[in-house]
Protein backbone atom coordinates (compact mmCIF):
# COMPACT_ATOMS: atom_id res chain seq x y z
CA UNK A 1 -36.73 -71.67 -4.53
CA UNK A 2 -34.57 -70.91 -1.84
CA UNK A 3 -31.89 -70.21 -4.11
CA UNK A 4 -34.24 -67.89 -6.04
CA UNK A 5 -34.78 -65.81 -3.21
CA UNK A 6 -31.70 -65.16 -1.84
CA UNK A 7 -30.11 -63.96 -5.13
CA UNK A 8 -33.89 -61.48 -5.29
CA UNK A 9 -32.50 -60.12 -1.64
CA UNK A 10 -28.85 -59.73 -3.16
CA UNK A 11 -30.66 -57.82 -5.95
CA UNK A 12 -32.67 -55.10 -3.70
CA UNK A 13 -29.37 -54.82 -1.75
CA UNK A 14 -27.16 -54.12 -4.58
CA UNK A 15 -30.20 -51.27 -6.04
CA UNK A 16 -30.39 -49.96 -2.08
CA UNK A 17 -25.98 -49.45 -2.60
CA UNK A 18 -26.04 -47.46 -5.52
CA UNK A 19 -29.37 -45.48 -4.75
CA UNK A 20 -27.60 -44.77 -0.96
CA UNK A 21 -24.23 -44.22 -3.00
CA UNK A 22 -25.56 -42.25 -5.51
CA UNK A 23 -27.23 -39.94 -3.29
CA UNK A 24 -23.69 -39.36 -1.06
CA UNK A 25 -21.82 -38.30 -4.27
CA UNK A 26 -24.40 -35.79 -5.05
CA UNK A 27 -24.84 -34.34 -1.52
CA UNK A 28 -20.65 -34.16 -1.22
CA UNK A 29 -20.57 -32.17 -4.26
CA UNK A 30 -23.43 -29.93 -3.47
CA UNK A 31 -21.89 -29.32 -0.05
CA UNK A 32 -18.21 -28.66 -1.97
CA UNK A 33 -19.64 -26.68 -4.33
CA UNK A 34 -21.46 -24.71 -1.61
CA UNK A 35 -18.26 -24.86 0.12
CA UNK A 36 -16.38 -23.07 -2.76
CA UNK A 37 -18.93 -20.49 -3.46
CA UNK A 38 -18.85 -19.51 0.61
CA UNK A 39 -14.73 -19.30 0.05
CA UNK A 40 -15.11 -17.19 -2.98
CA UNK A 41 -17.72 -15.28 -0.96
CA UNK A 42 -15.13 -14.73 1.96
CA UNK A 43 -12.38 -14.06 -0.16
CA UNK A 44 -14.29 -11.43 -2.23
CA UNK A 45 -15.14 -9.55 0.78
CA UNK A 46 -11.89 -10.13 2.94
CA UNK A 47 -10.13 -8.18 -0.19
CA UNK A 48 -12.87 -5.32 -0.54
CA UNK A 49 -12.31 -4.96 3.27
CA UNK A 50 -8.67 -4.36 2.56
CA UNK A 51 -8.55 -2.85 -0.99
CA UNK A 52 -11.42 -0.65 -2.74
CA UNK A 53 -11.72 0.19 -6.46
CA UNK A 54 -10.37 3.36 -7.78
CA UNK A 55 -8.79 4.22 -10.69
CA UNK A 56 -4.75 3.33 -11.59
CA UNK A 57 -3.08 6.46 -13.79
CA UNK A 58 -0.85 4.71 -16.13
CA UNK A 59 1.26 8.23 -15.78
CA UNK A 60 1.35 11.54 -14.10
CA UNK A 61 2.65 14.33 -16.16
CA UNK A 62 4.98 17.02 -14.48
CA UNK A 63 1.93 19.09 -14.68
CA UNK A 64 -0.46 16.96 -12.57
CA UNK A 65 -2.09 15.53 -14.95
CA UNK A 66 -3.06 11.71 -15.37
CA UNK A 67 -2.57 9.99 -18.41
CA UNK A 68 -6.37 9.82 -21.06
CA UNK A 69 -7.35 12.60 -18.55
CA UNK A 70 -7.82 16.53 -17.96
CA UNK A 71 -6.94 18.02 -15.02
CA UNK A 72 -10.37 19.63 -14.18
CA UNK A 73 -12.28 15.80 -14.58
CA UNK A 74 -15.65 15.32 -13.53
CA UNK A 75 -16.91 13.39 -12.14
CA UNK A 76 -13.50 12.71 -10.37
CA UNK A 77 -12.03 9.04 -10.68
CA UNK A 78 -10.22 8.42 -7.24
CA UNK A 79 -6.98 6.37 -6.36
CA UNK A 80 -7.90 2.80 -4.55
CA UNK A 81 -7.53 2.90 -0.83
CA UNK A 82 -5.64 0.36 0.57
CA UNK A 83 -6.27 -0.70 4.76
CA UNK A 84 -2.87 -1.18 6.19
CA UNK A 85 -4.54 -1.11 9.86
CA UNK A 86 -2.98 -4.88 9.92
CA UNK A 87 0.22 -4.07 9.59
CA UNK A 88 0.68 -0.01 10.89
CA UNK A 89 -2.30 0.08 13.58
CA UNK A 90 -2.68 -3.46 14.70
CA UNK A 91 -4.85 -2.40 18.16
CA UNK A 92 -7.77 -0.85 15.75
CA UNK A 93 -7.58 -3.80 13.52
CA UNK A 94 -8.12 -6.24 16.59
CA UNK A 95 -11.06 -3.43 17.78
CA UNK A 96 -12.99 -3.27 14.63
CA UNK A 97 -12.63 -6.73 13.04
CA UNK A 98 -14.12 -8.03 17.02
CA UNK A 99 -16.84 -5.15 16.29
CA UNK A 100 -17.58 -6.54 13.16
CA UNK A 101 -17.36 -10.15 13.75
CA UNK A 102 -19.27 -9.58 16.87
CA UNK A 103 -18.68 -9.96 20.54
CA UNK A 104 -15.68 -10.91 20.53
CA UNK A 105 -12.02 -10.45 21.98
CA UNK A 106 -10.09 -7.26 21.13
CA UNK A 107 -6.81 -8.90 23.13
CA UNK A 108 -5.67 -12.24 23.27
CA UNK A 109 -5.78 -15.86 21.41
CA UNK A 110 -8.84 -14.42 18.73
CA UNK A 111 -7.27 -11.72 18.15
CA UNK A 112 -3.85 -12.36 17.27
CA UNK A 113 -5.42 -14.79 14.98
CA UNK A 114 -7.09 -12.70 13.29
CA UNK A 115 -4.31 -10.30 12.86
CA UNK A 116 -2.49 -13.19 11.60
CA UNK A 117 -5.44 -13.92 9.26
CA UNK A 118 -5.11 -10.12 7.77
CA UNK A 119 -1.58 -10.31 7.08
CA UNK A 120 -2.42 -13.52 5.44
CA UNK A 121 -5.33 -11.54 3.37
CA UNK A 122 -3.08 -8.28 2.99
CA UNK A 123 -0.04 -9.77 1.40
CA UNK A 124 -2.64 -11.92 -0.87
CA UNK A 125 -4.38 -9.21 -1.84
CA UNK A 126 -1.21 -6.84 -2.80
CA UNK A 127 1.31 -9.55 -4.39
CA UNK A 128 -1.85 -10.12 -6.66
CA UNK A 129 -2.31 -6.54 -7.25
CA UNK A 130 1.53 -6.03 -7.69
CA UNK A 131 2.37 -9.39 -9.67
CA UNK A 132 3.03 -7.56 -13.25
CA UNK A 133 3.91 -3.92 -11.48
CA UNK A 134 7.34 -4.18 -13.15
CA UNK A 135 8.81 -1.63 -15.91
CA UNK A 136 6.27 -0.45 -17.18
CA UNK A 137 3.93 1.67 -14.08
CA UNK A 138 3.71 1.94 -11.02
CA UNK A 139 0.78 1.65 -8.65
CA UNK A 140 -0.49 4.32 -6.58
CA UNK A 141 -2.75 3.79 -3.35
CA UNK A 142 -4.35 6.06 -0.58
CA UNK A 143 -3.61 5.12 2.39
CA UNK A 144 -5.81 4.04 5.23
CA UNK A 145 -5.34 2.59 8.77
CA UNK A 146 -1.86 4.34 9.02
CA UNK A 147 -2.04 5.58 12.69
CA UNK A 148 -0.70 9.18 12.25
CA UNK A 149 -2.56 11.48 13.59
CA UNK A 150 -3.25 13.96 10.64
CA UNK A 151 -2.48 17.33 12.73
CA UNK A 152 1.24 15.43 12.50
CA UNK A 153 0.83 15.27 8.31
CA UNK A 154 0.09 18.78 8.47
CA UNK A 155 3.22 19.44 10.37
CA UNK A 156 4.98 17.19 7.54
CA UNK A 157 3.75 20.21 4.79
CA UNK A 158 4.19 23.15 7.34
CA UNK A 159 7.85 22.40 7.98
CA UNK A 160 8.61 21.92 4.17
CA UNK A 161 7.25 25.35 3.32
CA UNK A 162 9.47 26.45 6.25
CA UNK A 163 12.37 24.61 4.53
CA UNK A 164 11.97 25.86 0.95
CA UNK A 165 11.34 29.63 2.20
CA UNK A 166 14.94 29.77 4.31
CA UNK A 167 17.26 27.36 2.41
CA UNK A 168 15.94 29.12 -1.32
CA UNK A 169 14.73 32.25 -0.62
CA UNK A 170 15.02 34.02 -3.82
CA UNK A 171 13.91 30.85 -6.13
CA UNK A 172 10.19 29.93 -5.09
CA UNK A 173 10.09 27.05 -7.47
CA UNK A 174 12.99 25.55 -6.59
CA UNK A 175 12.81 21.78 -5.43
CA UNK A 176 14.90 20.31 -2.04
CA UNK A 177 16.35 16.78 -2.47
CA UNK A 178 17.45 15.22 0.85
CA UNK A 179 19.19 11.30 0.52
CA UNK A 180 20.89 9.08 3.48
CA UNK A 181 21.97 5.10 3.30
CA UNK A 182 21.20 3.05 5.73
CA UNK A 183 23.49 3.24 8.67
CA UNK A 184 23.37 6.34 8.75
CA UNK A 185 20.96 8.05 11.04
CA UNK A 186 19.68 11.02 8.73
CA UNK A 187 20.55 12.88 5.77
CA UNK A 188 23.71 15.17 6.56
CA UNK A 189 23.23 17.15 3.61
CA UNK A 190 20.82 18.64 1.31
CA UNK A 191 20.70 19.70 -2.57
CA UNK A 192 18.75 22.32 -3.96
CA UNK A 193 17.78 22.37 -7.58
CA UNK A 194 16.76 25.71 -9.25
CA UNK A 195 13.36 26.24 -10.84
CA UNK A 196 15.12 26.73 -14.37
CA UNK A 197 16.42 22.99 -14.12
CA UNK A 198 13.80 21.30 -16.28
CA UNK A 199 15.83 17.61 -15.91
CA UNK A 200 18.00 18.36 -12.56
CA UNK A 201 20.71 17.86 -14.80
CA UNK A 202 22.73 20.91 -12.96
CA UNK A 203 23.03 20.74 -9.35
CA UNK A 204 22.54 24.70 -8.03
CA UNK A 205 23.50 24.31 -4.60
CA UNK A 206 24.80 21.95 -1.75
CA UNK A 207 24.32 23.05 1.69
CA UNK A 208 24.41 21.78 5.53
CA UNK A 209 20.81 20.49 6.95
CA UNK A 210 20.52 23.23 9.69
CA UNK A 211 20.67 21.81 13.29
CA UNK A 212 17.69 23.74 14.25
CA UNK A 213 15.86 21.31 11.77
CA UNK A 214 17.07 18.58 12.60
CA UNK A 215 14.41 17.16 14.85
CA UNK A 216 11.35 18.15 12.26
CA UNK A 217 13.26 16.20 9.72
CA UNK A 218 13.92 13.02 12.08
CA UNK A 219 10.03 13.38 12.88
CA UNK A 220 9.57 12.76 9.46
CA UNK A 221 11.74 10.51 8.42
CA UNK A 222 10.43 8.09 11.68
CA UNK A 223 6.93 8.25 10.29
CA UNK A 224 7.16 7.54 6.61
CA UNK A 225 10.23 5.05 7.43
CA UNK A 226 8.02 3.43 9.49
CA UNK A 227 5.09 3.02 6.99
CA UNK A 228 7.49 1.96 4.01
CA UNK A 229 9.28 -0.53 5.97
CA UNK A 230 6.09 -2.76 7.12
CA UNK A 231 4.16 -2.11 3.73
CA UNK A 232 7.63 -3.63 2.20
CA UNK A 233 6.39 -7.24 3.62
CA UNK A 234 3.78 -7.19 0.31
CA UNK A 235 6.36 -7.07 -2.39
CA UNK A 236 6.69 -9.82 -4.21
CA UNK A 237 9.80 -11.71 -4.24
CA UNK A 238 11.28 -12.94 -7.97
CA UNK A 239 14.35 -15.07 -8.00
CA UNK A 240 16.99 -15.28 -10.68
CA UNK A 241 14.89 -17.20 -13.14
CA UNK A 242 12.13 -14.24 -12.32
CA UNK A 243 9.75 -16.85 -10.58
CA UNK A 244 7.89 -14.92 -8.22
CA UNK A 245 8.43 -16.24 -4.39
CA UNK A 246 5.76 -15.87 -1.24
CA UNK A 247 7.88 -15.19 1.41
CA UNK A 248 9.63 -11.83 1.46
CA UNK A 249 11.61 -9.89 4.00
CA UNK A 250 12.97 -7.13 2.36
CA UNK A 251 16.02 -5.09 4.26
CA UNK A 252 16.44 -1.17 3.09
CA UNK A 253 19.00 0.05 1.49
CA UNK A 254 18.56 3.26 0.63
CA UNK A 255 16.36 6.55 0.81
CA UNK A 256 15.69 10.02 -0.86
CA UNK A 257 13.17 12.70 0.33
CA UNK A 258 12.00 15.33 -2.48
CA UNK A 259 10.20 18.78 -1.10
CA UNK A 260 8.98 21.60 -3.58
CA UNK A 261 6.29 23.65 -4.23
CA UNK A 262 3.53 22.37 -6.32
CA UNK A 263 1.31 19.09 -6.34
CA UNK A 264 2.53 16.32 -7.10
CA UNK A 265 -0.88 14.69 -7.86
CA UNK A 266 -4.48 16.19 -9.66
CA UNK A 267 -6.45 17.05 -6.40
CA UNK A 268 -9.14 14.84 -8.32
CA UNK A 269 -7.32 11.21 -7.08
CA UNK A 270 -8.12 12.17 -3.65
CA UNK A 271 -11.46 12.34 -2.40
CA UNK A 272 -12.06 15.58 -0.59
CA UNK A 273 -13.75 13.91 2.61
CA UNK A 274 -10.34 12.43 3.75
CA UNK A 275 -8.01 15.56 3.80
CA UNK A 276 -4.03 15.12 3.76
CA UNK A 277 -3.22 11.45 3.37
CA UNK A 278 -0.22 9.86 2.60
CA UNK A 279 -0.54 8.14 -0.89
CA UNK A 280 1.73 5.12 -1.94
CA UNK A 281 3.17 3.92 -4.64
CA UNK A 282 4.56 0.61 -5.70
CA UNK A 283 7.04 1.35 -8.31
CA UNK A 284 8.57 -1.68 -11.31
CA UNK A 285 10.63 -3.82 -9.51
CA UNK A 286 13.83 -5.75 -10.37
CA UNK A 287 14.23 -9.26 -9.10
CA UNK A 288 16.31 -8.15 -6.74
CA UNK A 289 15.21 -5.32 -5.56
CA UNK A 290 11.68 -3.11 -4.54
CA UNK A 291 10.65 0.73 -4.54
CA UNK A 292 7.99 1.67 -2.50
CA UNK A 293 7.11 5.89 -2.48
CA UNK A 294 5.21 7.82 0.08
CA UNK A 295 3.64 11.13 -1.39
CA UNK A 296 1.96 13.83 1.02
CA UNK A 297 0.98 16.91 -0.52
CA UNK A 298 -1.66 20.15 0.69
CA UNK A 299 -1.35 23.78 1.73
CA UNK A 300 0.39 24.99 4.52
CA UNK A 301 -1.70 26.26 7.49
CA UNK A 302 -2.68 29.82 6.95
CA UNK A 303 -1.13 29.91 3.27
CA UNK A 304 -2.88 28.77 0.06
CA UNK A 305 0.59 27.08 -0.75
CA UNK A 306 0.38 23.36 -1.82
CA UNK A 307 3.30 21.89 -0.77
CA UNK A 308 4.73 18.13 -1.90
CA UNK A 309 6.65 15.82 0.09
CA UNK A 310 8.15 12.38 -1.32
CA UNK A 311 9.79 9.82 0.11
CA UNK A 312 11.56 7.08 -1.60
CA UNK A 313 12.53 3.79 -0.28
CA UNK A 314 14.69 1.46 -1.66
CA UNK A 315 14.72 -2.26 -0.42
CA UNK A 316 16.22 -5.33 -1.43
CA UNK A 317 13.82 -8.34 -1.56
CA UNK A 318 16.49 -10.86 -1.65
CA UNK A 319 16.28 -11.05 2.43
């Protein structure tokens, strides 16, 4: 009897286990699954806080016009804008993610962990985007969060009419093409292309920069440097067996800046609530090295002449 009972008590214990066990497994993978679905949740809106949708033109004719599209389009299909306040206005990133998260620090231990937690989400978010932007198109982006004040980007397009008026006064169509290495501390020398050059395949002219220029084109050159260099930090890193790396420090090499008279861009990519804005462009990479373009265009103050500005960065992503 005494035997019967205690193997009864084993029994109930043993059914008690696997009813207590069963139950664990299933709460552990509700709570991971719940888990997973609150990452994907977070992810999803950490990238839609950095990157919106917009549309990607496969190509841009010299015309203006993108690729399976007419110039007059409507409704218009905008470029994505891409936040860079992580990276080129750090102080309003802290400010508005402790606004949005709450009451928070804007200075301090939270903060710089969050910064650190949008560089994390910014480099994610672009080496994804930019993973198969190689030889065949390049990717174009408005640009948000860049900290220049935008009566500066309309200096940018005054002083290039200024430019094209004095240095080619007789060709309005022709195009200015400005390049310096680095180690050098500006472009020495500019080139001027005629309007009849259809493939710049004849130089027209080499002259001087004028002195009295000098510090409008340093102004510019500091502010779209400055922009290309820290956006460089999301290009994605491919060694010599084209495996793509995550850590990247690219070093420039080399730069061009291209002014002339037209758009460079169908007004239709922009929206017309934001104005002059630079736009950037990740162009097909090597493994070794990484392009990354910054395009301003609009009229000059008290013209109706649409000016374009482009400048060109070269890096090498081997660093």
């Amino acid at each position: 009897a005494t035997t019967t009972t205690t193997t009864m008590m084993l029994s109930s214990i043993k059914q008690a286990l696997v009813r207590r066990t069963s139950s664990s497994l299933t709460t552990a993978s509700s709570s991971s699954s719940s888990s997973s679905s609150c990452r994907r949740a977070i992810s999803n809106r950490a990238k839609s806080s950095v990157l919106t949708d917009g549309f990607q033109p496969t190509a841009i004719s010299n015309k203006g016009v993108y690729l399976g599209s007419t110039f007059f389009e409507l409704p218009p299909r905008t470029l994505p804008q891409l936040d860079a306040s992580v990276l080129l206005e750090p102080r309003e990133f802290c400010r508005n993610t402790a606004l949005a998260s709450g009451p928070t620090s804007i200075s301090g231990g939270e903060a710089a962990k969050r910064l650190l937690e949008g560089r994390k989400v910014l480099n994610k978010v672009m080496r994804e985007e930019l993973g198969d932007c190689r030889e065949i198109t390049e990717k174009s982006y408005i640009l948000k969060g860049h900290g220049v004040p935008i009566q500066l980007l309309q200096h940018h397009i005054d002083s290039s009419l200024l430019w094209i008026d004095r240095l080619s006064p007789n060709d309005a169509g022709a195009t200015l093409r400005l390049e310096a290495e680095v180690g050098y501390p500006s472009a020495e020398c500019v080139t001027i292309y005629s309007s009849a050059n259809k493939d710049w395949g004849s130089i027209q002219t080499t002259k001087k920069w004028p002195a009295m220029w000098q510090y409008d084109l340093d102004l510019y050159v500091a502010v779209v440097k400055r922009i290309a260099e820290k956006l460089s930090s999301v290009l994605p890193f491919r060694d010599e067996f084209g495996i793509t790396q995550q850590e990247c420090n690219p070093t420039l090499k080399c730069w061009n800046i291209v002014v002339h008279r037209k758009q460079d861009m169908p007004p239709s990519l922009i929206p017309p609530d934001i104005g002059i804005a630079p736009v950037v462009q990740c162009l097909p990479m090597s493994p070794i090295e990484g392009r990354i373009r910054i395009k301003l265009q609009g009229k000059a103050s008290g013209t109706d002449e649409m000016m374009s500005l482009s400048f060109d960065a070269v890096f090498d992503t081997r660093s």
